[in-house]
Protein backbone atom coordinates (compact mmCIF):
# COMPACT_ATOMS: atom_id res chain seq x y z
CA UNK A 1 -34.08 -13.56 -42.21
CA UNK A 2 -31.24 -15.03 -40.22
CA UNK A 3 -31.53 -17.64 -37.56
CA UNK A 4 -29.58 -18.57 -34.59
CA UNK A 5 -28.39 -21.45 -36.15
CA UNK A 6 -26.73 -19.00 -39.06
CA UNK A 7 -25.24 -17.21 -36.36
CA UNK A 8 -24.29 -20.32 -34.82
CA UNK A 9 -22.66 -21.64 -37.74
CA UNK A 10 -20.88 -18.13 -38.80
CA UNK A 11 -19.67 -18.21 -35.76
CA UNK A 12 -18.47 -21.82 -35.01
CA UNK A 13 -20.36 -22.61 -32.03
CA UNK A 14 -23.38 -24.08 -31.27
CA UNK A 15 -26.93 -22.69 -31.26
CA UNK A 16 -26.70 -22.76 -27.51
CA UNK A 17 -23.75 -20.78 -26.71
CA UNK A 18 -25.32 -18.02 -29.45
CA UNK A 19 -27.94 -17.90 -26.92
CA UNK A 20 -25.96 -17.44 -23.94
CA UNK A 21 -23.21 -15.29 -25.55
CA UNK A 22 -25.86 -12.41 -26.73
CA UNK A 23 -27.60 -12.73 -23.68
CA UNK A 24 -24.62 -12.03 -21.26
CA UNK A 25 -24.30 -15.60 -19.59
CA UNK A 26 -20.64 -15.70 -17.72
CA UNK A 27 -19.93 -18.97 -19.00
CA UNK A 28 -19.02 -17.41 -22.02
CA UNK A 29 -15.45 -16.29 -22.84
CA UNK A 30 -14.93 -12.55 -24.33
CA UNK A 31 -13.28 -13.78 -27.29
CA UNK A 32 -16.56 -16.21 -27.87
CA UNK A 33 -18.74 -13.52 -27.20
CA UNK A 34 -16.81 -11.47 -29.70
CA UNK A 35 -17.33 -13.80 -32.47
CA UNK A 36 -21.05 -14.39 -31.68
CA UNK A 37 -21.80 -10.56 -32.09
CA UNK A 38 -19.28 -10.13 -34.87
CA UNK A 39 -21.65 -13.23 -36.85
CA UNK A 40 -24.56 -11.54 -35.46
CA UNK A 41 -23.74 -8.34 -37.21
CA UNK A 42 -22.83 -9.25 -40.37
CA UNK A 43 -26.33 -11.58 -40.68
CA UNK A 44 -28.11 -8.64 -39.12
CA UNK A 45 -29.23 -11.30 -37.03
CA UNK A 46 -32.37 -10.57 -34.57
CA UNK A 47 -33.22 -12.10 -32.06
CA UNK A 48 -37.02 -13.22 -32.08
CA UNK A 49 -37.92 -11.73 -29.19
CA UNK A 50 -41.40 -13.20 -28.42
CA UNK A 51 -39.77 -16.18 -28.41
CA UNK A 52 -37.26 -15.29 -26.19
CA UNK A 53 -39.76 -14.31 -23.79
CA UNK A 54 -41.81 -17.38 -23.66
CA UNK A 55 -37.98 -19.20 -23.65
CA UNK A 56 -36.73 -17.40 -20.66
CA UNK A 57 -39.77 -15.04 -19.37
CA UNK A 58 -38.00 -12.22 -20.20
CA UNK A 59 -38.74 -9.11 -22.11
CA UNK A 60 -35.70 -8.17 -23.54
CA UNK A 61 -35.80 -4.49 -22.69
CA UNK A 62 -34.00 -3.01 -20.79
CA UNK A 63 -35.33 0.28 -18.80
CA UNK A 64 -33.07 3.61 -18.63
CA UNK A 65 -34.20 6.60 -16.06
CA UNK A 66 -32.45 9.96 -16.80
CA UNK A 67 -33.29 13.64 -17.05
CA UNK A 68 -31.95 17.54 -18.00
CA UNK A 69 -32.01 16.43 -21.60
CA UNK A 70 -31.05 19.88 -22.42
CA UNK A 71 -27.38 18.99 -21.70
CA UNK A 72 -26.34 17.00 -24.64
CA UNK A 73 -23.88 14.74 -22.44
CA UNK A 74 -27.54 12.95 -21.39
CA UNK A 75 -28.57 12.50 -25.46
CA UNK A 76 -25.34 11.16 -26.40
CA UNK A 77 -25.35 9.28 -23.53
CA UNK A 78 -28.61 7.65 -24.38
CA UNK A 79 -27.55 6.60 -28.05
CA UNK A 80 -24.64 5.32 -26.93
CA UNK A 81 -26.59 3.15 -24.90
CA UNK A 82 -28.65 1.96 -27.02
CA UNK A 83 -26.62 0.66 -29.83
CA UNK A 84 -24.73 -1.15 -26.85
CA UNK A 85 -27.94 -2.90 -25.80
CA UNK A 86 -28.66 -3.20 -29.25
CA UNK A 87 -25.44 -5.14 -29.96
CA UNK A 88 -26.79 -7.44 -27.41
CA UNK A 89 -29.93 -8.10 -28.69
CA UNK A 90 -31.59 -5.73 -25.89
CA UNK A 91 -34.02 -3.10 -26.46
CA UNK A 92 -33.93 0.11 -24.55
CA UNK A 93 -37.09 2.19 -23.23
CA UNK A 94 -36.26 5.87 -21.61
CA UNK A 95 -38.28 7.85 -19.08
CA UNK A 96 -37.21 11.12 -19.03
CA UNK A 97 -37.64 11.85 -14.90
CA UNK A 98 -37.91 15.25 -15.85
CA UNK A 99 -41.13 15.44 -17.83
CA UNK A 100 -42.48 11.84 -16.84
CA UNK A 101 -43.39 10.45 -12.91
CA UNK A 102 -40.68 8.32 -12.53
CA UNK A 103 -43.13 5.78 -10.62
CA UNK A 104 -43.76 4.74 -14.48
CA UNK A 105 -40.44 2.91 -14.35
CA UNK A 106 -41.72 1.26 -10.97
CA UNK A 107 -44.59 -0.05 -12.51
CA UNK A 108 -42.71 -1.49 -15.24
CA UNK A 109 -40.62 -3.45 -13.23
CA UNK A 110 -43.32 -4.67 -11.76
CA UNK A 111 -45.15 -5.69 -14.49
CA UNK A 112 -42.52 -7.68 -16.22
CA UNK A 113 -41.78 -5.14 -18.83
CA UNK A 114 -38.00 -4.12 -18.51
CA UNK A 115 -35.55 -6.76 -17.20
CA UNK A 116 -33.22 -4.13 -15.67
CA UNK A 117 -32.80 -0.79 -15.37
CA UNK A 118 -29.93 1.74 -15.79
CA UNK A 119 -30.03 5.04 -14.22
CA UNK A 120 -27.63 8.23 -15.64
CA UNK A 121 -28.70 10.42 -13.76
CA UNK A 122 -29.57 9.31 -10.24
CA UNK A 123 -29.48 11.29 -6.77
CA UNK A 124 -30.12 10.87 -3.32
CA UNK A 125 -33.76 12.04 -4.08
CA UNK A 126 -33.88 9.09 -6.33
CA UNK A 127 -33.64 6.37 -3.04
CA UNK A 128 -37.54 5.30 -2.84
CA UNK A 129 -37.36 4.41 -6.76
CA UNK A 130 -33.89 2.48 -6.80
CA UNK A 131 -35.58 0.64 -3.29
CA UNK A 132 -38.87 -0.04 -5.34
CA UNK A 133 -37.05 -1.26 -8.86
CA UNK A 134 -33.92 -2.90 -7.24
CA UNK A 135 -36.21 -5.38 -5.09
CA UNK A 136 -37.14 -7.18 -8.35
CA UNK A 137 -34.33 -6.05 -10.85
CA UNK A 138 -30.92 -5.55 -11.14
CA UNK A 139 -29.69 -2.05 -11.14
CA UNK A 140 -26.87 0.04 -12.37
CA UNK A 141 -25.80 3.85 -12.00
CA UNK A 142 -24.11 5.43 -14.40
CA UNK A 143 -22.49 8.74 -14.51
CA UNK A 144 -23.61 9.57 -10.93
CA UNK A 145 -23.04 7.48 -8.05
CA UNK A 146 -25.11 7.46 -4.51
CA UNK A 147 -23.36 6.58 -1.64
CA UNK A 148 -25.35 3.50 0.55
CA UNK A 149 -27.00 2.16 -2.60
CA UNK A 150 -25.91 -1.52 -2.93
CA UNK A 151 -25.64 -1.71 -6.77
CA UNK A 152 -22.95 -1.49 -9.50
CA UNK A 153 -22.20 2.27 -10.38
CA UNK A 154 -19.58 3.29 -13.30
CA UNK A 155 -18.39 7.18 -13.29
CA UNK A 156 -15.87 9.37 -14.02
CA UNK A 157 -13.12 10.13 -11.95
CA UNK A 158 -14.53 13.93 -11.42
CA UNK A 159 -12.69 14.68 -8.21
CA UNK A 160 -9.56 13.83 -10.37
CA UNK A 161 -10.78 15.65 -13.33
CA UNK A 162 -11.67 18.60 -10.83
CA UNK A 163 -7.97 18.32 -9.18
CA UNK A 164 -6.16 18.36 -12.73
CA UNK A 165 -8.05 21.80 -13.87
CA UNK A 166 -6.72 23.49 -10.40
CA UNK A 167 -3.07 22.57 -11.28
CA UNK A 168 -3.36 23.58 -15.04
CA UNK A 169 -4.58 27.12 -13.98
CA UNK A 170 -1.53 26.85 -10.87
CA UNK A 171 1.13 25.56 -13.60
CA UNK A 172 0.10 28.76 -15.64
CA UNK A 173 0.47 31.57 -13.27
CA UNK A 174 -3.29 32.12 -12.62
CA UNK A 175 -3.85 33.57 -9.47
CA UNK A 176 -7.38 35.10 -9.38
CA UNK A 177 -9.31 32.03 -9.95
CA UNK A 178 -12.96 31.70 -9.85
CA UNK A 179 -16.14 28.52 -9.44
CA UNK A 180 -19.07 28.86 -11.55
CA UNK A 181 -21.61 25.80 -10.20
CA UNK A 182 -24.45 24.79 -9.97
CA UNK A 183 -26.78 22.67 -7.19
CA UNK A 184 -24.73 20.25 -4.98
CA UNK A 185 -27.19 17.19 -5.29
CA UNK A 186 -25.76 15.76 -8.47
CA UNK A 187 -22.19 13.30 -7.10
CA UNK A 188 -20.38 14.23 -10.31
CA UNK A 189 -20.87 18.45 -9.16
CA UNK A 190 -19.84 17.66 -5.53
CA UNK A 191 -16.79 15.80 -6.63
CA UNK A 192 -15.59 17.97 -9.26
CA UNK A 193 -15.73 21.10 -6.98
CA UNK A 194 -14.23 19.35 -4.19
CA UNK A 195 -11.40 18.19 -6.58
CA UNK A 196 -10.82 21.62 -7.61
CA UNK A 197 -11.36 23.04 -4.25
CA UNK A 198 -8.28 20.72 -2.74
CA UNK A 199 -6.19 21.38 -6.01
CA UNK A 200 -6.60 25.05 -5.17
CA UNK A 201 -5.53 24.29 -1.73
CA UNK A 202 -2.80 26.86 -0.65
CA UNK A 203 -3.83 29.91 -2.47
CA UNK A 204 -6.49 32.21 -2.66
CA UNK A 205 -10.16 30.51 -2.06
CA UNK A 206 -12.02 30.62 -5.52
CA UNK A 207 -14.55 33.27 -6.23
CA UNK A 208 -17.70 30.90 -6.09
CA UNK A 209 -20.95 32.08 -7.98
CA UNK A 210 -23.32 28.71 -7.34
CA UNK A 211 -26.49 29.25 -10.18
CA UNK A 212 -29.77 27.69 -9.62
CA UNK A 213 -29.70 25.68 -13.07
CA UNK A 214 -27.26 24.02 -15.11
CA UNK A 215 -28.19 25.82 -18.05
CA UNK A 216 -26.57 28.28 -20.93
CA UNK A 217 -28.34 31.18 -19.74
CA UNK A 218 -27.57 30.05 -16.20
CA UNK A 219 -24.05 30.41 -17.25
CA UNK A 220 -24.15 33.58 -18.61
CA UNK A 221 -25.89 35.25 -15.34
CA UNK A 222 -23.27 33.46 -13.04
CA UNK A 223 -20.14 34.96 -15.27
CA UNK A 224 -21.77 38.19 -15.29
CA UNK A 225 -21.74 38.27 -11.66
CA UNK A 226 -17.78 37.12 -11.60
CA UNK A 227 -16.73 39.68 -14.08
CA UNK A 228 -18.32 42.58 -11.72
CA UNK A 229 -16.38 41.37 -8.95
CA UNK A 230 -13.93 44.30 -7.99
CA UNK A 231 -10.46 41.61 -8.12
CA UNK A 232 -12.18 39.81 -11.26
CA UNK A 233 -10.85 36.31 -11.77
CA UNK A 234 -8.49 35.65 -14.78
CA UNK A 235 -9.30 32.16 -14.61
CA UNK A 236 -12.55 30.24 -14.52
CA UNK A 237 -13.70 26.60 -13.53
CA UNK A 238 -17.39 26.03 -14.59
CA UNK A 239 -18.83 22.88 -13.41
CA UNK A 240 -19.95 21.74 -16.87
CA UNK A 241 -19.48 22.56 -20.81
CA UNK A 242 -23.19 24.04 -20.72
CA UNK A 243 -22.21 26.39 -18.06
CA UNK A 244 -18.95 27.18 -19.61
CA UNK A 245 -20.60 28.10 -22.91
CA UNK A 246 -22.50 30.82 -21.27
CA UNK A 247 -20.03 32.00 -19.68
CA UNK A 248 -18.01 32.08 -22.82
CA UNK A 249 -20.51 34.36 -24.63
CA UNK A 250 -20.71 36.10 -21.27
CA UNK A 251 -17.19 37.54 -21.73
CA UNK A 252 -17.83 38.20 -25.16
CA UNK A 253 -20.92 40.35 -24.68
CA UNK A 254 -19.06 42.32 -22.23
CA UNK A 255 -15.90 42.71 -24.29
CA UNK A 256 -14.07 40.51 -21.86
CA UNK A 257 -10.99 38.94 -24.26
CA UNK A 258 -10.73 34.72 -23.32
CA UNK A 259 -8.26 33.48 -23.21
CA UNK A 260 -6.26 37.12 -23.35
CA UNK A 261 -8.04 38.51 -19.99
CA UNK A 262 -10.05 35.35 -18.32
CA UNK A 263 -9.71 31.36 -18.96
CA UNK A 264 -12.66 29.31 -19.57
CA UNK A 265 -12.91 26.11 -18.68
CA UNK A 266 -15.65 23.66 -18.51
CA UNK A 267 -16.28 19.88 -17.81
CA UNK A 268 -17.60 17.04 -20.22
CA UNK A 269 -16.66 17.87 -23.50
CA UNK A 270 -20.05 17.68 -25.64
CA UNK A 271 -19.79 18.33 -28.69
CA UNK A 272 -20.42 22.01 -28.95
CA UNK A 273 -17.08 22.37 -26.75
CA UNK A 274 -14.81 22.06 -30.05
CA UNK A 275 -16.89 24.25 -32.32
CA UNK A 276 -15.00 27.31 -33.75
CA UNK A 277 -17.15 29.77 -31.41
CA UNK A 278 -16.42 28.29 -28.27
CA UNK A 279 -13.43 26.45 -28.73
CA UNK A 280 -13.56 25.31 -24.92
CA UNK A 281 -10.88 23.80 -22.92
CA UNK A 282 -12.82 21.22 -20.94
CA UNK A 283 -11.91 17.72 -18.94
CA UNK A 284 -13.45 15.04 -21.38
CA UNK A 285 -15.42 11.85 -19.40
CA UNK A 286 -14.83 8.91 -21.26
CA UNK A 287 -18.71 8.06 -21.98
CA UNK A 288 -18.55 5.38 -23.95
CA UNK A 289 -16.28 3.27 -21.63
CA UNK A 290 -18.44 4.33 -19.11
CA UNK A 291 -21.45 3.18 -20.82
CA UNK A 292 -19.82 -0.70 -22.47
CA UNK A 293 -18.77 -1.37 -18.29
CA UNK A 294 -22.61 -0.44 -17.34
CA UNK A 295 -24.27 -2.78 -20.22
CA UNK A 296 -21.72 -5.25 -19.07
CA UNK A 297 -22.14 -4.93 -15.60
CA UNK A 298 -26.25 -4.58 -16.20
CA UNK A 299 -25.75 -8.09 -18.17
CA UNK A 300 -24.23 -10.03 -15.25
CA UNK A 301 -26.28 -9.23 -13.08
CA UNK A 302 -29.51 -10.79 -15.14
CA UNK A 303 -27.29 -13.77 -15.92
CA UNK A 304 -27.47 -14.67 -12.12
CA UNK A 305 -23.53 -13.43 -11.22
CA UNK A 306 -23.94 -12.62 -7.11
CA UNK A 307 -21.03 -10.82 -6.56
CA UNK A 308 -20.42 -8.04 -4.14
CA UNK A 309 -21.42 -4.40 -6.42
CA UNK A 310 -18.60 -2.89 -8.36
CA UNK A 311 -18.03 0.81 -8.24
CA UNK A 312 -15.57 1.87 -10.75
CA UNK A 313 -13.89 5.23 -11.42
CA UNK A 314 -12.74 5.99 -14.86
CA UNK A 315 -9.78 8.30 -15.68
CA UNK A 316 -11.10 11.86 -16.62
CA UNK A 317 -8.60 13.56 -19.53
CA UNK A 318 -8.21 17.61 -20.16
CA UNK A 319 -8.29 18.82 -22.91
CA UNK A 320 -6.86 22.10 -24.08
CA UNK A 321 -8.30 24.63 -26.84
CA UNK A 322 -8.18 28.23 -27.57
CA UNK A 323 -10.21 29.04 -24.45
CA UNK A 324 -6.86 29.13 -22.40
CA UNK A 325 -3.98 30.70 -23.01
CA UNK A 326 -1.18 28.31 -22.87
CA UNK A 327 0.28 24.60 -22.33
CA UNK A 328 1.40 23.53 -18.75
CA UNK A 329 5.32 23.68 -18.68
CA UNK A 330 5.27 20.29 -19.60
CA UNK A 331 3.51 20.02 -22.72
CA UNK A 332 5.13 20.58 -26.31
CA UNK A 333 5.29 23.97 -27.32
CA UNK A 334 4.10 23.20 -31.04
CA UNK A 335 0.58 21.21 -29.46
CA UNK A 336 -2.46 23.11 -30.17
CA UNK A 337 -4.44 20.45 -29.05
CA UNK A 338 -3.43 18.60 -25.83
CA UNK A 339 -4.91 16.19 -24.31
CA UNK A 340 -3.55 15.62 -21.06
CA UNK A 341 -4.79 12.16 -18.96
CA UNK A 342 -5.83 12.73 -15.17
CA UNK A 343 -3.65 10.31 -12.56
């Protein structure tokens, strides 16, 4: 089994700066770092972490809170984190707030047994928690934001990514526009519908069908109800993929044509966006970005950095399939998939 001096001498450092370059120290420079995780890698080098703990009294896990599971964007989210923390030498442990008391994660940072925690999918409802963990851990939001919590928080840009879907259905000639959301609670929902809301500015105010769930069958109900409308909408904005795929099969139950009589677009782009069936024109979050800045971030923070909190906004993109009609003026006539980046 390799050591840290292995690493160490892969690497061509000492055993020391292994330690502090897989443990996030900011005395460490990226492209050390890089070559410390590179060596670390190829040994399949772990870290022992009992004697870690003894070393530095700490645990080496690192505690994630999130919830609605049944939108893949949270699963993918979750092994994405992992094999982030795991390319740090961290271990990750997950409490689903949805099925578990979320005090559990309070009690664990009270006992010693996480060193920080991540949140993806935090609200205003979530304040007592963050207050509880964040008076003896560092904290960091990703995904959603809260506004007055004093912490590092990485998102998307969804008021941008909301904006850029109102002026691809504009650009097109698509006048009847309609909203399919969902409850206002979650940051990313507020800001994407506001985006869209001010890029619709001028015209028409969207048809708005607000569901109780952000669910496929959700979705379906909710498109139902727009396609009864008496000046139907030819375009529709659904406030995520999960949505959108509902409404998608929506249209098709009721022999609605998409793209020929309605648009379809939805917001994340999971995975089931680009299969065949659905073929869904969605704005894309860069996840993965998203989740490297929070392990970073999350990593600083335990290595003692006492900076002011970061709150960064990363470019949404949209991407066009067959669930739309046509390119914006601007795009090449022969693309068939475009991806077009948000301002």
């Amino acid at each position: 089994m390799a050591t840290s001096r292995d690493v160490a001498h892969r690497a061509g450092v000492s055993q020391s700066t292994v330690s502090r370059a897989l443990s996030g120290h900011p005395g460490v420079t990226e492209e050390i770092r890089r070559r410390v995780q590179a060596a670390a890698r190829d040994l399949a080098y772990v870290p022992n972490a009992a004697a870690r703990a003894m070393r530095t009294s700490r645990s080496g896990n690192i505690g994630v809170v999130t919830a609605r599971l049944h939108n893949p964007i949270y699963p993918e989210m979750l092994q994405l984190l992992g094999r982030e923390l795991r390319q740090a030498g961290l271990r990750m442990i997950v409490w689903n707030s949805d099925e578990t008391d979320e005090g559990a994660a309070a009690d664990a940072a009270r006992q010693g047994m996480v060193d920080g925690i991540i949140f993806t999918s935090a609200t205003q409802a979530s304040t007592a928690l963050y207050e509880e963990i964040a008076q003896r851990l560092p904290v960091v939001l990703v995904n959603r934001t809260v506004e007055g919590w004093p912490c590092d928080q990485v998102e998307s840009d969804n008021h941008a990514g909301g904006r850029i879907v109102a002026a691809y259905f504009r650009d097109a000639g698509r006048r009847r526009i309609g909203l399919l959301s969902g409850p206002l609670l979650p940051s990313t929902i507020r800001n994407r519908e506001t985006g869209f809301l001010e890029g619709c500015g001028g015209g028409p105010a969207p048809a708005t069908v607000r569901v109780d769930a952000f669910t496929y069958a959700a979705g379906a109900t909710g498109m139902q109800r727009l396609l009864a409308l008496a000046d139907r909408p030819d375009a529709v904005f659904c406030a995520n993929d999960v949505l959108a795929l509902g409404a998608r099969d929506a249209a098709r139950a009721a022999g609605i044509a998409v793209p020929g009589a309605v648009w379809i677009v939805g917001y994340d782009d999971i995975a089931m966006a680009s299969w065949t069936a659905f073929d869904l024109t969605t704005v894309r979050q860069p996840i993965e970005a998203m989740v490297q800045h929070a392990v970073r971030l999350l990593r600083a923070r335990m290595a003692g950095i006492a900076a002011a909190p970061q709150r960064l906004s990363l470019p949404a993109a949209l991407v066009v399939r067959a669930s739309t009609g046509r390119l914006p003026p601007s795009a090449a006539a022969d693309a068939d998939r475009l991806l077009i980046a948000s301002k």
